[in-house]
PDB file of N, CA and C in Angstrom:
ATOM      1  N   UNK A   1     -61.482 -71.841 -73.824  1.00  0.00           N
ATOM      2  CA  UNK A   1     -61.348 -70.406 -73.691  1.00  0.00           C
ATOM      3  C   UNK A   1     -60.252 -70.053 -72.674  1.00  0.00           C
ATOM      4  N   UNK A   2     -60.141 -70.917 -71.667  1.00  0.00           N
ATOM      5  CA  UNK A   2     -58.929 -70.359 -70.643  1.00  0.00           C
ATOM      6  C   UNK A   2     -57.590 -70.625 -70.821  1.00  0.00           C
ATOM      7  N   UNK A   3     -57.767 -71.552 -72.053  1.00  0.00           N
ATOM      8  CA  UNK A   3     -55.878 -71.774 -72.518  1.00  0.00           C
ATOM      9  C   UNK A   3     -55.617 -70.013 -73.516  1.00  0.00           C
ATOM     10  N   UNK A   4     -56.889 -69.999 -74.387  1.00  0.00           N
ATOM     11  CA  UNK A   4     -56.130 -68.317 -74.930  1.00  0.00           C
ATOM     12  C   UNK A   4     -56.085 -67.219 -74.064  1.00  0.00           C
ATOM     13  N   UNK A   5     -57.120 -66.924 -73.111  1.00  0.00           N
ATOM     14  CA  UNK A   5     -56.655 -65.961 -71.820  1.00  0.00           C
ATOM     15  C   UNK A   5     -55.649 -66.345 -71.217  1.00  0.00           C
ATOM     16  N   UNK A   6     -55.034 -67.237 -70.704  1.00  0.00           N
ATOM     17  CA  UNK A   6     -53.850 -67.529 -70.212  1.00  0.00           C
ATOM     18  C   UNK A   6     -52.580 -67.086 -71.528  1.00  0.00           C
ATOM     19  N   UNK A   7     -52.631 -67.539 -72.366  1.00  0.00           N
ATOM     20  CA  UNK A   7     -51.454 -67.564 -73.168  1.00  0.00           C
ATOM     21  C   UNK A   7     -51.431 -65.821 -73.863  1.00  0.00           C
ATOM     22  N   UNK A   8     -53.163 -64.688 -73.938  1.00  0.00           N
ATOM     23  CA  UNK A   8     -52.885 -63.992 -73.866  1.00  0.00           C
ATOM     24  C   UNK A   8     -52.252 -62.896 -72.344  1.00  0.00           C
ATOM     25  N   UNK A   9     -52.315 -63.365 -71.461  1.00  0.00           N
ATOM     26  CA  UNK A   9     -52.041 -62.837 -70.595  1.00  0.00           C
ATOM     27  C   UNK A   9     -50.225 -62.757 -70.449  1.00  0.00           C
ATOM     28  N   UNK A  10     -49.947 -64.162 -70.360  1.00  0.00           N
ATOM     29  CA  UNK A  10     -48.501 -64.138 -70.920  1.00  0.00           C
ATOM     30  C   UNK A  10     -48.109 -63.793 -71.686  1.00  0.00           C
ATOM     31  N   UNK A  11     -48.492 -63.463 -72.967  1.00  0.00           N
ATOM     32  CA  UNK A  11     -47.854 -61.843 -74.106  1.00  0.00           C
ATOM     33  C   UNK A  11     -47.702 -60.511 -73.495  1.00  0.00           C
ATOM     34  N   UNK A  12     -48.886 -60.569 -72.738  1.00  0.00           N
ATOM     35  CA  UNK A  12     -48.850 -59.034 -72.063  1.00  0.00           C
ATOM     36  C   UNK A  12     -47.943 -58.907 -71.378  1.00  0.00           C
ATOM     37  N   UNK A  13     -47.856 -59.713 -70.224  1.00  0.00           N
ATOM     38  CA  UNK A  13     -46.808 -59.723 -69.398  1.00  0.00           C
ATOM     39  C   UNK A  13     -45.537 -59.431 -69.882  1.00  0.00           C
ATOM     40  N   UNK A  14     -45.248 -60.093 -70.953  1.00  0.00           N
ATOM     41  CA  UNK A  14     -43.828 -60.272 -71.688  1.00  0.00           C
ATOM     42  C   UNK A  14     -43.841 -59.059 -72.626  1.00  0.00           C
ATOM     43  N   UNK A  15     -44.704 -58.617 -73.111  1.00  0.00           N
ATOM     44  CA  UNK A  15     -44.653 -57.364 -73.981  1.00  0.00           C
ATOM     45  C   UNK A  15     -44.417 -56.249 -72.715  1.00  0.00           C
ATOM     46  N   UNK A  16     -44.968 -55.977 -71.672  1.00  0.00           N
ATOM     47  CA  UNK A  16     -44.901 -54.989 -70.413  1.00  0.00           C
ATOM     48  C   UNK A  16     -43.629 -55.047 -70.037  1.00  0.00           C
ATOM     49  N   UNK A  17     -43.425 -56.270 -69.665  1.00  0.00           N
ATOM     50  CA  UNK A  17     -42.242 -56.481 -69.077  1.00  0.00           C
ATOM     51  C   UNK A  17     -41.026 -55.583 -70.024  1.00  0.00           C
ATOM     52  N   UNK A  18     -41.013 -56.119 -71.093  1.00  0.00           N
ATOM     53  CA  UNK A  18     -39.799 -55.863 -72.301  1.00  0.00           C
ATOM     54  C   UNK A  18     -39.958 -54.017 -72.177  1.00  0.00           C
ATOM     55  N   UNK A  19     -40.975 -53.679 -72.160  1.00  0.00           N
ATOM     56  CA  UNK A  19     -41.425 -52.228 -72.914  1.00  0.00           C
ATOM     57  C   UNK A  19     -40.656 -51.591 -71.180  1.00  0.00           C
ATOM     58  N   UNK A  20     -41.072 -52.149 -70.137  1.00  0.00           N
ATOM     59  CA  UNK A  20     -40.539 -51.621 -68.854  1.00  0.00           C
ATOM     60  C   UNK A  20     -39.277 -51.719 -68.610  1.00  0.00           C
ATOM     61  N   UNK A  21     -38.588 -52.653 -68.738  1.00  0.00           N
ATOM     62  CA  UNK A  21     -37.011 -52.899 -68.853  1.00  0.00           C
ATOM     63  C   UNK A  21     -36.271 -52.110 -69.883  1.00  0.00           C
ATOM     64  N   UNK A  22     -37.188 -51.371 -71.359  1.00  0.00           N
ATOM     65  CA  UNK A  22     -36.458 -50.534 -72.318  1.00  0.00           C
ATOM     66  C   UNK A  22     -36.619 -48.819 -72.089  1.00  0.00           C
ATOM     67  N   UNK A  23     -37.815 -48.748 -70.716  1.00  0.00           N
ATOM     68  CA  UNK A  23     -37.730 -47.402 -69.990  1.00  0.00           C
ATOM     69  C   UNK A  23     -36.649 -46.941 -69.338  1.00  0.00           C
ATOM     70  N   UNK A  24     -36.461 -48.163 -68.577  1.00  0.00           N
ATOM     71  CA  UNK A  24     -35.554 -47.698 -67.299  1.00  0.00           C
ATOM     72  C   UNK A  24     -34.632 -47.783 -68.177  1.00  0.00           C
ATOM     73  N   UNK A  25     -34.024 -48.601 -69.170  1.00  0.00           N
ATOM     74  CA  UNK A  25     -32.731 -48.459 -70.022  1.00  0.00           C
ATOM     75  C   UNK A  25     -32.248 -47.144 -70.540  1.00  0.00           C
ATOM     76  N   UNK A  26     -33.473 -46.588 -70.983  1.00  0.00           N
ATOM     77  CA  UNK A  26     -33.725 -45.311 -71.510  1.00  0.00           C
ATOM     78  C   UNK A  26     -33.518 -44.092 -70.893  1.00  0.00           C
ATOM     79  N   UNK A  27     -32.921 -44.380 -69.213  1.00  0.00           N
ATOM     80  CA  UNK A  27     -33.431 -43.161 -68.303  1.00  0.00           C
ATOM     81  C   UNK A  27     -34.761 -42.569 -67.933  1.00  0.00           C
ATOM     82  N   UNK A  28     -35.614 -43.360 -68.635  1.00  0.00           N
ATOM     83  CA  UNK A  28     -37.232 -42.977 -68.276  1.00  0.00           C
ATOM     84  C   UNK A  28     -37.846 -43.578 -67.041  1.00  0.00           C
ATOM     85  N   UNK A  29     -36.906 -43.727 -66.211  1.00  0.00           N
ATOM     86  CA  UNK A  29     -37.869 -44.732 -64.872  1.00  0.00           C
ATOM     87  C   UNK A  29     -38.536 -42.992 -64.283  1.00  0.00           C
ATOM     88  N   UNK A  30     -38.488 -42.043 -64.261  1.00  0.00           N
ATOM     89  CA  UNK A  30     -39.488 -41.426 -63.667  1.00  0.00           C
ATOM     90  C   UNK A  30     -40.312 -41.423 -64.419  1.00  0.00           C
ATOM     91  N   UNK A  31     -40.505 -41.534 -65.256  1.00  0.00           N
ATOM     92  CA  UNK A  31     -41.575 -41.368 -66.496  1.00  0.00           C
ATOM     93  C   UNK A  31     -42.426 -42.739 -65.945  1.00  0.00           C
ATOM     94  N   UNK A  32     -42.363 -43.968 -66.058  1.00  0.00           N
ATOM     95  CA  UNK A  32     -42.407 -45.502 -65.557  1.00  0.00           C
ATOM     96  C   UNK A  32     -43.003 -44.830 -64.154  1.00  0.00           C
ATOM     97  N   UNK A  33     -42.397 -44.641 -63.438  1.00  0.00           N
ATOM     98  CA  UNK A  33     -43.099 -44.324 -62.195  1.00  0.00           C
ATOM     99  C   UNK A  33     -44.259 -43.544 -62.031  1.00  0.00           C
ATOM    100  N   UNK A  34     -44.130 -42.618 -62.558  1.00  0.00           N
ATOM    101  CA  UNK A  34     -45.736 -42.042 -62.895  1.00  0.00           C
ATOM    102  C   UNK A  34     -46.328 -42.408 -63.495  1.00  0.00           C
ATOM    103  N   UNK A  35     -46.512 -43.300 -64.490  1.00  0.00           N
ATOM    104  CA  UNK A  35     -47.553 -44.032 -64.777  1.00  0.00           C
ATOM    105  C   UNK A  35     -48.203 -45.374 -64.108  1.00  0.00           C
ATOM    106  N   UNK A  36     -46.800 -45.789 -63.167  1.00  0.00           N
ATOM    107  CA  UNK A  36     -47.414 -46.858 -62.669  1.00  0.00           C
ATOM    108  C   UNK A  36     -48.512 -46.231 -61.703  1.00  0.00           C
ATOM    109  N   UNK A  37     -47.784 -45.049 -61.071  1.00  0.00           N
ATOM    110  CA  UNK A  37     -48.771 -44.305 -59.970  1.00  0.00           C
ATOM    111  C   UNK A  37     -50.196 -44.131 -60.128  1.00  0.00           C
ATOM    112  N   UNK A  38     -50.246 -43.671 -61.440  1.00  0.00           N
ATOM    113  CA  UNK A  38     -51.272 -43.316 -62.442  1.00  0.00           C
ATOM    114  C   UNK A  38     -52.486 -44.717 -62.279  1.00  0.00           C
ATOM    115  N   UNK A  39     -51.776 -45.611 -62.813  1.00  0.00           N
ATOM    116  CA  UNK A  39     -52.569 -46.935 -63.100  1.00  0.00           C
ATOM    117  C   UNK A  39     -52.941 -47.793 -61.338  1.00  0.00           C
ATOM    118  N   UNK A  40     -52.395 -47.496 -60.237  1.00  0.00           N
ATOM    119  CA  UNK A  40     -52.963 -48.219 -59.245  1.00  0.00           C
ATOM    120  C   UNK A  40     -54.258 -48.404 -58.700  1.00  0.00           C
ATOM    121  N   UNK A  41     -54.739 -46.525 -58.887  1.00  0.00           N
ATOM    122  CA  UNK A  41     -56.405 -46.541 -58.680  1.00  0.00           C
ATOM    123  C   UNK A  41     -57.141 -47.325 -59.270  1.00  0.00           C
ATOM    124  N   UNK A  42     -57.155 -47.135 -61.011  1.00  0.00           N
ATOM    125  CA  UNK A  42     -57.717 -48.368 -61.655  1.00  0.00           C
ATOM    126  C   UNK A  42     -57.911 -49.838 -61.234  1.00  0.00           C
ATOM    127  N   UNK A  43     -56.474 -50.272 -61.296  1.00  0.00           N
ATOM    128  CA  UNK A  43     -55.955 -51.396 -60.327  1.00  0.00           C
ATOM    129  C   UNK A  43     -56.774 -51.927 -59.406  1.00  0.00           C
ATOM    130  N   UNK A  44     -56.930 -50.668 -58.474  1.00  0.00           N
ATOM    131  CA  UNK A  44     -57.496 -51.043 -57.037  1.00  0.00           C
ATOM    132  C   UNK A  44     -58.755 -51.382 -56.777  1.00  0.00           C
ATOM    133  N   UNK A  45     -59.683 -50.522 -58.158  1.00  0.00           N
ATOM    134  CA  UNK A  45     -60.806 -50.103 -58.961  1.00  0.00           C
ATOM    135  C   UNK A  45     -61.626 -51.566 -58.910  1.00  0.00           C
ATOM    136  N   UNK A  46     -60.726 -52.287 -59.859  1.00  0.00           N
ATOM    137  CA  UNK A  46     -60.773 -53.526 -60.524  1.00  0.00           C
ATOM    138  C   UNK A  46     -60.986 -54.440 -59.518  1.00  0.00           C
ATOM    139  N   UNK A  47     -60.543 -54.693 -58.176  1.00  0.00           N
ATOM    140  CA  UNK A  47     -59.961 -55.559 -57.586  1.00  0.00           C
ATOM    141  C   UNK A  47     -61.281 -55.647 -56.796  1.00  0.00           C
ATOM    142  N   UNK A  48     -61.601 -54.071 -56.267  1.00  0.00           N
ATOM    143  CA  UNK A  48     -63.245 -53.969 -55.631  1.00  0.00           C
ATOM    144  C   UNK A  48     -64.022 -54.578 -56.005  1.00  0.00           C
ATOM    145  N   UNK A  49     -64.184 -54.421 -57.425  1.00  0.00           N
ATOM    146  CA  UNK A  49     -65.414 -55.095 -58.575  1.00  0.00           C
ATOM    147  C   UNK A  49     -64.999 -56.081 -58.439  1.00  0.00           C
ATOM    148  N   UNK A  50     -64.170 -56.771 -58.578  1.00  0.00           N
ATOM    149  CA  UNK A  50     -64.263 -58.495 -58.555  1.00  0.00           C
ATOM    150  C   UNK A  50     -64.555 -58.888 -57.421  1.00  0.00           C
ATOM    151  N   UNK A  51     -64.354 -58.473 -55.978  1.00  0.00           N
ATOM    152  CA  UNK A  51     -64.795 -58.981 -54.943  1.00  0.00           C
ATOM    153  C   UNK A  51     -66.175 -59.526 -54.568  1.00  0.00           C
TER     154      UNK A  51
END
């Protein structure tokens, strides 16, 4: 089970990555920035619960 969570995790990454590098290409890094803003609480959310 931890080789397909790993190998899905690395799609994500690489799909995020690509989709983030075709924002800022786009002139959308404020757009990118507010969502990252958006997504940190969650983030932070997450990080509690696993502790």
């Amino acid at each position: 089970m931890a080789p397909l969570i790993e190998r899905m995790f690395r799609y994500t990454w690489f799909l995020a990555t690509e989709r983030r590098d075709a924002m800022v290409r786009e002139g959308r890094g404020d757009e990118l920035e507010k969502l990252v803003a958006e997504a940190r609480p969650f983030q932070d959310s997450l990080r509690r619960d696993a502790a």
